[in-house]
PDB file of N, CA and C in Angstrom:
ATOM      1  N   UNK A   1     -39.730 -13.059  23.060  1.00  0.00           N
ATOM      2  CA  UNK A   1     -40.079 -12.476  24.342  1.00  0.00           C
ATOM      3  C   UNK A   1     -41.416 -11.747  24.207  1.00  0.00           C
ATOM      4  N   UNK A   2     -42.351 -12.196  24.989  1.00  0.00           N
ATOM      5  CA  UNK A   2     -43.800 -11.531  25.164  1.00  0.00           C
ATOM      6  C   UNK A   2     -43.691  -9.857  25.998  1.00  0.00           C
ATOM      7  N   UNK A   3     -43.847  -8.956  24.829  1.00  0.00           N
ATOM      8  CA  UNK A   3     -43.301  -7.383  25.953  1.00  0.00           C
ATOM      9  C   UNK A   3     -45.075  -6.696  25.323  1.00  0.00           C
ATOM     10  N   UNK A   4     -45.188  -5.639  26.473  1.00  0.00           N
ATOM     11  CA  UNK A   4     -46.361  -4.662  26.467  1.00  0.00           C
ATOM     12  C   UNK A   4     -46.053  -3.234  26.657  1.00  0.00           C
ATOM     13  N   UNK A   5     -45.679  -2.264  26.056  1.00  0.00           N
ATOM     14  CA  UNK A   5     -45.069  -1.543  26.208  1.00  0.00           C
ATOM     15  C   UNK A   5     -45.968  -0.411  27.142  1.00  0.00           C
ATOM     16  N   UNK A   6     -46.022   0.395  27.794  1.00  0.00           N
ATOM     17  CA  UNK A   6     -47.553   1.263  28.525  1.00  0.00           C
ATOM     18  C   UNK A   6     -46.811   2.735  28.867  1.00  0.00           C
ATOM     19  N   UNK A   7     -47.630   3.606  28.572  1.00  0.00           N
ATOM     20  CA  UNK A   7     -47.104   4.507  29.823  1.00  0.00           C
ATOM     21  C   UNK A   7     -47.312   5.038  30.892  1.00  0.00           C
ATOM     22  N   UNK A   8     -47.449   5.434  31.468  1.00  0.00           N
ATOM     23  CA  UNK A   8     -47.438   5.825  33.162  1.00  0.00           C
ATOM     24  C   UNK A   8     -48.931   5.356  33.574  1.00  0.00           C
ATOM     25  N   UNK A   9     -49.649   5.850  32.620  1.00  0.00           N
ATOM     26  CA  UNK A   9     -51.277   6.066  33.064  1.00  0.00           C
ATOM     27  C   UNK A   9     -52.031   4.726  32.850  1.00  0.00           C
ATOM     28  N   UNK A  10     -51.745   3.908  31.614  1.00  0.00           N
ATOM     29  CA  UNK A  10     -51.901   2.734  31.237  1.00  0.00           C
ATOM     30  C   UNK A  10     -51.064   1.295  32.557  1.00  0.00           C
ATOM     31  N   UNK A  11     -50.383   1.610  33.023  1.00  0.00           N
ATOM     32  CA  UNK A  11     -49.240   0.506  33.294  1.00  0.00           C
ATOM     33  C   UNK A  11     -50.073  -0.455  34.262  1.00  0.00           C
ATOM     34  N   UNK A  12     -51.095  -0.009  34.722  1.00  0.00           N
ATOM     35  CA  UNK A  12     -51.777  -1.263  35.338  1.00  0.00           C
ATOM     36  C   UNK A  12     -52.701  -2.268  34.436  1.00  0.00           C
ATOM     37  N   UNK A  13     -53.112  -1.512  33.527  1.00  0.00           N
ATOM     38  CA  UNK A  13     -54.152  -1.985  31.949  1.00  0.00           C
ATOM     39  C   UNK A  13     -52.919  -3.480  31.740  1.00  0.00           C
ATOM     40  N   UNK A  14     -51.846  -2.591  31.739  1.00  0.00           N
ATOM     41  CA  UNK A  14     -51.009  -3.706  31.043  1.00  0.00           C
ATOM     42  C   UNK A  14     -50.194  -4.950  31.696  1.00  0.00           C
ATOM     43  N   UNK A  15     -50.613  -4.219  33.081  1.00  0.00           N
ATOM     44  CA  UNK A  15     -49.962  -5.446  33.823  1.00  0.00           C
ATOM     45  C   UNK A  15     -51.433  -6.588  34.054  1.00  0.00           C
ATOM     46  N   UNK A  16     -52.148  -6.128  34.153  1.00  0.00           N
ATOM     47  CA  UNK A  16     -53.856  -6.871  34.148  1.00  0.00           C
ATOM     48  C   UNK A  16     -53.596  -7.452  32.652  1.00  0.00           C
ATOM     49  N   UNK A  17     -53.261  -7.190  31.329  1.00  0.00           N
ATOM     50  CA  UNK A  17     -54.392  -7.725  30.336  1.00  0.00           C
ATOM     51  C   UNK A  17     -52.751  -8.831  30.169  1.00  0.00           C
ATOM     52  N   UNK A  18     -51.223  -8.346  30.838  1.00  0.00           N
ATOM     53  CA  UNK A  18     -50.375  -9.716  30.735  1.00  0.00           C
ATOM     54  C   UNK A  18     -50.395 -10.704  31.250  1.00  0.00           C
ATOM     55  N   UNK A  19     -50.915 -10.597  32.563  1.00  0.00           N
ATOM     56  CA  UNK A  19     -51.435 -12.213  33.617  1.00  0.00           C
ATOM     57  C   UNK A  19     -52.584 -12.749  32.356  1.00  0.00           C
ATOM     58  N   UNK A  20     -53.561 -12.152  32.199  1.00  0.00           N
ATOM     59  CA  UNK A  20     -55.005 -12.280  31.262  1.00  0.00           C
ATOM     60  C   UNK A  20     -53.978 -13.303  30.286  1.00  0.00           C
ATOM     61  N   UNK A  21     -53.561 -12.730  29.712  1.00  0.00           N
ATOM     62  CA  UNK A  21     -53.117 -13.291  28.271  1.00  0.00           C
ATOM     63  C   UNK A  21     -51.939 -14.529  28.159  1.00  0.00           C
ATOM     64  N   UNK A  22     -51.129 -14.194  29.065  1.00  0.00           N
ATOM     65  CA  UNK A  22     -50.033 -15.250  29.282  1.00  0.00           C
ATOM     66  C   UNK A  22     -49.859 -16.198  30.547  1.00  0.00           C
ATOM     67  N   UNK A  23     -50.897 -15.904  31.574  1.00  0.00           N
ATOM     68  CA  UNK A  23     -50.976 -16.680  32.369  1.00  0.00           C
ATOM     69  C   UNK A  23     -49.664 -16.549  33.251  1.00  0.00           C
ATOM     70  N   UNK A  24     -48.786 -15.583  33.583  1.00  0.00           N
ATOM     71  CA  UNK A  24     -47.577 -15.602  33.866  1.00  0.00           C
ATOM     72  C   UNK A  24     -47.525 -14.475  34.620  1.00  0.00           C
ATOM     73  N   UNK A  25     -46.819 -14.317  35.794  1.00  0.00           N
ATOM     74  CA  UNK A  25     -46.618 -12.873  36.729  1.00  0.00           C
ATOM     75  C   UNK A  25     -45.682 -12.185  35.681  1.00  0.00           C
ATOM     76  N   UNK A  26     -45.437 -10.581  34.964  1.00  0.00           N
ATOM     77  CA  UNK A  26     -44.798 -10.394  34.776  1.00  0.00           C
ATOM     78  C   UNK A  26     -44.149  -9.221  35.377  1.00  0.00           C
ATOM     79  N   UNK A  27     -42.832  -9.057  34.668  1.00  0.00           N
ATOM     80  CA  UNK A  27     -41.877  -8.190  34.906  1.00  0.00           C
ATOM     81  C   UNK A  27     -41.431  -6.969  34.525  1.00  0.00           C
ATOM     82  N   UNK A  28     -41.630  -5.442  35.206  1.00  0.00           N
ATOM     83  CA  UNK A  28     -41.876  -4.319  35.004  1.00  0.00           C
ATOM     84  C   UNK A  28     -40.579  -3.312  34.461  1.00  0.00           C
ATOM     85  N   UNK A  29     -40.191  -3.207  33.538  1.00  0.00           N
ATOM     86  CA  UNK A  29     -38.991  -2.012  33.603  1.00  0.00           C
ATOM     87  C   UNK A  29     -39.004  -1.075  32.771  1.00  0.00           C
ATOM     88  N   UNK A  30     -38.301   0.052  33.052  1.00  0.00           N
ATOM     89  CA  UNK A  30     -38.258   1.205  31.989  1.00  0.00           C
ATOM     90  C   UNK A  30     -37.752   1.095  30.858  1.00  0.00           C
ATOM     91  N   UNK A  31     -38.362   1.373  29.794  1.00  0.00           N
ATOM     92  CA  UNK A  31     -37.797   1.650  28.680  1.00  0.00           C
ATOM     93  C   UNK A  31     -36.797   2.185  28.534  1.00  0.00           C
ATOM     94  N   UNK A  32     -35.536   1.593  27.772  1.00  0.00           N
ATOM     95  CA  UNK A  32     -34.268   2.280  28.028  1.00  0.00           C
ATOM     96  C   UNK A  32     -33.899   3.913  26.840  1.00  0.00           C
ATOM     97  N   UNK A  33     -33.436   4.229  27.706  1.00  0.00           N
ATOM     98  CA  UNK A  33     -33.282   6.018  26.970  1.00  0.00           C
ATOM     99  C   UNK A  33     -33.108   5.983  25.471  1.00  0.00           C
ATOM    100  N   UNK A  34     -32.169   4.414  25.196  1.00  0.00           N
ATOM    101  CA  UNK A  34     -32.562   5.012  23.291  1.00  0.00           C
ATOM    102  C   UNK A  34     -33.471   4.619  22.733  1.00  0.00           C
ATOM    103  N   UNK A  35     -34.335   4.140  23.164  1.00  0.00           N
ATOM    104  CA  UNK A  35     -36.023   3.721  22.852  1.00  0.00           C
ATOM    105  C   UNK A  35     -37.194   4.175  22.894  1.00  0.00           C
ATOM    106  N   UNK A  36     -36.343   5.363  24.085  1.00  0.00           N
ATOM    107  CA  UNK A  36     -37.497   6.230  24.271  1.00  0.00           C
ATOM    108  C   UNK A  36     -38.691   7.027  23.507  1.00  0.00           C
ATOM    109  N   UNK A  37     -38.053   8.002  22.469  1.00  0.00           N
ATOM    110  CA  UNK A  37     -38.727   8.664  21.740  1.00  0.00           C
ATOM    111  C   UNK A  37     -39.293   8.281  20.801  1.00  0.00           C
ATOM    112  N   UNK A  38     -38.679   6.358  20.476  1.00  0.00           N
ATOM    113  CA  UNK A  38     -39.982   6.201  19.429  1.00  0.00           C
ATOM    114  C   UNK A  38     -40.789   4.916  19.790  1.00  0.00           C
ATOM    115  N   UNK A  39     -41.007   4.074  21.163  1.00  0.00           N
ATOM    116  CA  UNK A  39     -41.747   3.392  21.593  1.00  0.00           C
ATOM    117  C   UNK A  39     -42.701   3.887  21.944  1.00  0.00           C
ATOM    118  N   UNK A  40     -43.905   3.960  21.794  1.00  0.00           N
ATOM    119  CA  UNK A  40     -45.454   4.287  22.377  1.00  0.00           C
ATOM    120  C   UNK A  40     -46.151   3.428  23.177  1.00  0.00           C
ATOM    121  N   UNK A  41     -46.876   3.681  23.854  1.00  0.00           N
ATOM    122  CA  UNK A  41     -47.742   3.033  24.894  1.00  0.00           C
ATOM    123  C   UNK A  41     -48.663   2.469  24.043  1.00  0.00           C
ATOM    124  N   UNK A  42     -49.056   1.064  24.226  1.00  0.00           N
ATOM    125  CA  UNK A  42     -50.158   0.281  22.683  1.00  0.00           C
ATOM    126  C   UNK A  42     -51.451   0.435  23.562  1.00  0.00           C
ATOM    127  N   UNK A  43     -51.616   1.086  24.146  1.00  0.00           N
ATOM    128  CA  UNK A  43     -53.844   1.394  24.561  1.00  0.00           C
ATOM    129  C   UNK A  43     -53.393   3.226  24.362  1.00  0.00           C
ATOM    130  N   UNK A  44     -52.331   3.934  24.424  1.00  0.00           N
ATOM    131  CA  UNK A  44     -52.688   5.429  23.811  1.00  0.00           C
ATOM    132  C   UNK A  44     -51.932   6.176  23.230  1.00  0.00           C
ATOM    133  N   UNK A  45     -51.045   5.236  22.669  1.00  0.00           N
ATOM    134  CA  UNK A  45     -49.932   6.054  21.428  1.00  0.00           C
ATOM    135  C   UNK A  45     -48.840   7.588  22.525  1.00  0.00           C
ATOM    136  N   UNK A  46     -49.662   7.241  23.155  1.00  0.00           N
ATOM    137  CA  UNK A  46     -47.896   8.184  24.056  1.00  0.00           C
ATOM    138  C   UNK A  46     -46.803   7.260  23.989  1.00  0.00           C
ATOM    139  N   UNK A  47     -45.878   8.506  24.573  1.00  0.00           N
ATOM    140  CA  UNK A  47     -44.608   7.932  25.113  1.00  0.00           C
ATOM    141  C   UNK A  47     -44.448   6.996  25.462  1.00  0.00           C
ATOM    142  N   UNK A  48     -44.384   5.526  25.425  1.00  0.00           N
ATOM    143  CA  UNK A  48     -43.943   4.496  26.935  1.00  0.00           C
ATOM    144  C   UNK A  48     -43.053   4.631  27.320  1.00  0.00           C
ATOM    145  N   UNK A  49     -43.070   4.769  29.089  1.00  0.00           N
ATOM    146  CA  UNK A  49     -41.911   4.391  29.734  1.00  0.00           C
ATOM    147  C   UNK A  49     -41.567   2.816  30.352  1.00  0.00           C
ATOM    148  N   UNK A  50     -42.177   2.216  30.192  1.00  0.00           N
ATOM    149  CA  UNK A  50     -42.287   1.403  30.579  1.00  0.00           C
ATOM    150  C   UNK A  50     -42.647  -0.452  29.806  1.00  0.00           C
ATOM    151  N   UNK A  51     -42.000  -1.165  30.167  1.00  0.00           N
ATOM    152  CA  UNK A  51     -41.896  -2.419  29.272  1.00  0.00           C
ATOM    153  C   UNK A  51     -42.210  -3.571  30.423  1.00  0.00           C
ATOM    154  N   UNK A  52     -43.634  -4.300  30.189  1.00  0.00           N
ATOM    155  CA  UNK A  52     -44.102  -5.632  30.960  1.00  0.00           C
ATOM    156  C   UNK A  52     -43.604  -6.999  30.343  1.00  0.00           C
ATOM    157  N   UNK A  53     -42.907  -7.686  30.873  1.00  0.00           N
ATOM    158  CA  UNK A  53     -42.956  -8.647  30.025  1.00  0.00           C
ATOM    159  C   UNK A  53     -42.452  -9.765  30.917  1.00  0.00           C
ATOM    160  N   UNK A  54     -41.806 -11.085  30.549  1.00  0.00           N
ATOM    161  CA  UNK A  54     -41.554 -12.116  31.202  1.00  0.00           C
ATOM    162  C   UNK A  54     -40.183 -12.093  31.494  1.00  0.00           C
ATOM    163  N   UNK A  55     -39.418 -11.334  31.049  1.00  0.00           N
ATOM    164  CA  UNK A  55     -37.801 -11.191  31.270  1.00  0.00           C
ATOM    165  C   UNK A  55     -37.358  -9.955  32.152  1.00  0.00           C
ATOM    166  N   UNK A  56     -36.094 -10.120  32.796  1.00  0.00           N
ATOM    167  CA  UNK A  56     -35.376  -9.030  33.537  1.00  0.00           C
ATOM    168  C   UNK A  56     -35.102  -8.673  32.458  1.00  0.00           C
ATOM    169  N   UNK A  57     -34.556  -6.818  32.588  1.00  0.00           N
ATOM    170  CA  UNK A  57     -33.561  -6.715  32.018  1.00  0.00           C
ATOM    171  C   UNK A  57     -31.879  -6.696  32.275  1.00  0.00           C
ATOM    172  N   UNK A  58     -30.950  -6.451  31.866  1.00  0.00           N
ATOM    173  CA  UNK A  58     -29.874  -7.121  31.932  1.00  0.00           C
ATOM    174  C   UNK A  58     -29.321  -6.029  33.300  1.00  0.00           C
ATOM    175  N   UNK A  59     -29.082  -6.491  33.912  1.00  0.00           N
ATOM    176  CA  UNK A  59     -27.760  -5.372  35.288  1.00  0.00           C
ATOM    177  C   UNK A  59     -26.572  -5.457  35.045  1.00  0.00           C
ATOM    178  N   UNK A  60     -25.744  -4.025  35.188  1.00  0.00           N
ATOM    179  CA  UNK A  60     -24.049  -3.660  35.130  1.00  0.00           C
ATOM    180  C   UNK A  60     -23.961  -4.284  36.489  1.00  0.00           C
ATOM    181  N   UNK A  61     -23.174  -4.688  36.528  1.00  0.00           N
ATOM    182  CA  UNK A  61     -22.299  -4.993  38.398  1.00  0.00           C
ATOM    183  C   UNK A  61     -20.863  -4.513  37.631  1.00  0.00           C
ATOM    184  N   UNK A  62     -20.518  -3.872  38.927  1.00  0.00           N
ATOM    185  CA  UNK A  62     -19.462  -3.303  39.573  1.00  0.00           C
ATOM    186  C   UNK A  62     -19.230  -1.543  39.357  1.00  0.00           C
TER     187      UNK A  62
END
C-alpha cells in the first residue's frame, strides 16, 4: 500500500506530491490513536495525523 503520512500543515503538500507520484486520486484518513505518538509527518517530523494513500480504512458497522 502506497501511504504519505502529513500533518495538519503539510496535508495538502501531500495530497499534491500523491496524484504527482502515483497518478491516482487518493484517500485521506486519520492516523489511528495507537500510531499516533510515533508516526511523523515525512516534509516536518511532527506529529502526523493524518495518512494519504490509495486505500479506505476499515469501518465498524453496527
Amino acid at each position: 500500500m502506497k501511504e504519505i503520512y502529513s500533518c495538519l500543515e503539510h496535508v495538502e503538500f501531500a495530497l499534491d506530491d500523491y496524484v504527482d507520484k502515483y497518478n491516482q486520486v487518493p484517500v485521506l484518513n486519520n492516523v489511528e490513536d495507537a500510531n499516533k505518538l510515533s508516526t511523523t509527518c515525512e516534509y516536518c517530523q511532527n506529529k502526523a495525523i493524518y495518512i494519504v494513500s490509495n486505500t479506505d480504512s476499515p469501518t465498524k458497522c453496527g
